[in-house]
Each structure stands twice: as structure tokens, then as C-alpha cells.
Protein backbone atom coordinates (compact mmCIF):
# COMPACT_ATOMS: atom_id res chain seq x y z
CA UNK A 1 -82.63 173.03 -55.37
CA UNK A 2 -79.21 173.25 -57.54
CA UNK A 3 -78.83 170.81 -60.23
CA UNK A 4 -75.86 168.95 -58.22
CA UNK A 5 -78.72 168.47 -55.11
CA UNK A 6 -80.67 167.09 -57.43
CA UNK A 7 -78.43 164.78 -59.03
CA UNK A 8 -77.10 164.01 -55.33
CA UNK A 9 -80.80 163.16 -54.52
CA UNK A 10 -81.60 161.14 -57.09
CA UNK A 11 -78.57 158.68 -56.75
CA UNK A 12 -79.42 158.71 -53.29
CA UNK A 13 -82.52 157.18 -54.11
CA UNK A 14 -81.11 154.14 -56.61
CA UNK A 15 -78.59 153.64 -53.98
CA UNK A 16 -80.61 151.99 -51.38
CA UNK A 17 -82.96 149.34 -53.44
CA UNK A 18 -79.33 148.63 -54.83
CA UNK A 19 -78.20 147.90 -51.35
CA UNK A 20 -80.95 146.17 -50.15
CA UNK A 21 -80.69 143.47 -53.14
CA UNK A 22 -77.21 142.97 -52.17
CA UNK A 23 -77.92 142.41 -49.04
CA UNK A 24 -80.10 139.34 -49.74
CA UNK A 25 -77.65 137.61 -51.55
CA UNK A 26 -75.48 134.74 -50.46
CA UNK A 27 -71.87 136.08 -48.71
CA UNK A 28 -69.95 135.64 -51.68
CA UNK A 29 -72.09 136.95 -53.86
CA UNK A 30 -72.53 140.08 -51.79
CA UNK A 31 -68.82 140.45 -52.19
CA UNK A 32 -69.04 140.59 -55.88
CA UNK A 33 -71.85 143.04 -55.64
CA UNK A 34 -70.06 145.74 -53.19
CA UNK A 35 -67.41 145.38 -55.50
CA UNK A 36 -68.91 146.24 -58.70
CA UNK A 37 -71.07 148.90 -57.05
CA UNK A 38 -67.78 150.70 -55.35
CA UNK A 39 -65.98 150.29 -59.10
CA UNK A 40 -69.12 152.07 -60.48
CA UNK A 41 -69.39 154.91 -57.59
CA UNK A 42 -66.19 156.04 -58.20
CA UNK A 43 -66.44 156.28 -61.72
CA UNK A 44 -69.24 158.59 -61.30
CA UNK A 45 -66.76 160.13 -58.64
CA UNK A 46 -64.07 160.95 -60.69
CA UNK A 47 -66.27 162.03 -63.99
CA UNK A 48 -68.17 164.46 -61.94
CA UNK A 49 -66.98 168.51 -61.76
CA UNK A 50 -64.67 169.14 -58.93
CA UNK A 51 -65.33 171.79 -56.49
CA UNK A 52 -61.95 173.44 -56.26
């Protein structure tokens, strides 16, 4: 396994407990929380190595 499937892997893993707490919050709050976690997604996004 590379180092990027790895990576890839393990953000896979933090990504669904993170969903899963969203998704027991109130509506509004889930909101905030999709939000924040599609600001912080593409960070990571756009700092990571394209593949050109």
C-alpha cells in the first residue's frame, strides 16, 4: 500500500465517527457541522500534491 492509500485510508476512517456525531445533532447544528467539516476537507484538498 502507497503512502497516499494509506493516508486516503486513514481519513476514511475519522470521517465516519465525524459523520455520525453530526448526525445526532439538532438541524441547525448539523448545518454548522457540515459546514466546518466541508471548509476543513478542502483545505486538506487543496494542500495535498496534485496528480497532474
Amino acid at each position: 500500500m502507497s503512502s497516499d492509500e494509506h493516508e486516503t485510508e486513514n481519513a476514511a476512517d475519522g470521517l465516519l465517527p465525524t459523520l455520525e456525531v453530526i448526525e445526532q445533532q439538532p438541524l441547525g447544528q448539523r448545518a454548522v457541522a457540515y459546514a466546518a467539516l466541508l471548509d476543513e476537507l478542502s483545505r486538506r484538498l487543496d494542500s495535498s500534491p496534485s496528480q497532474a
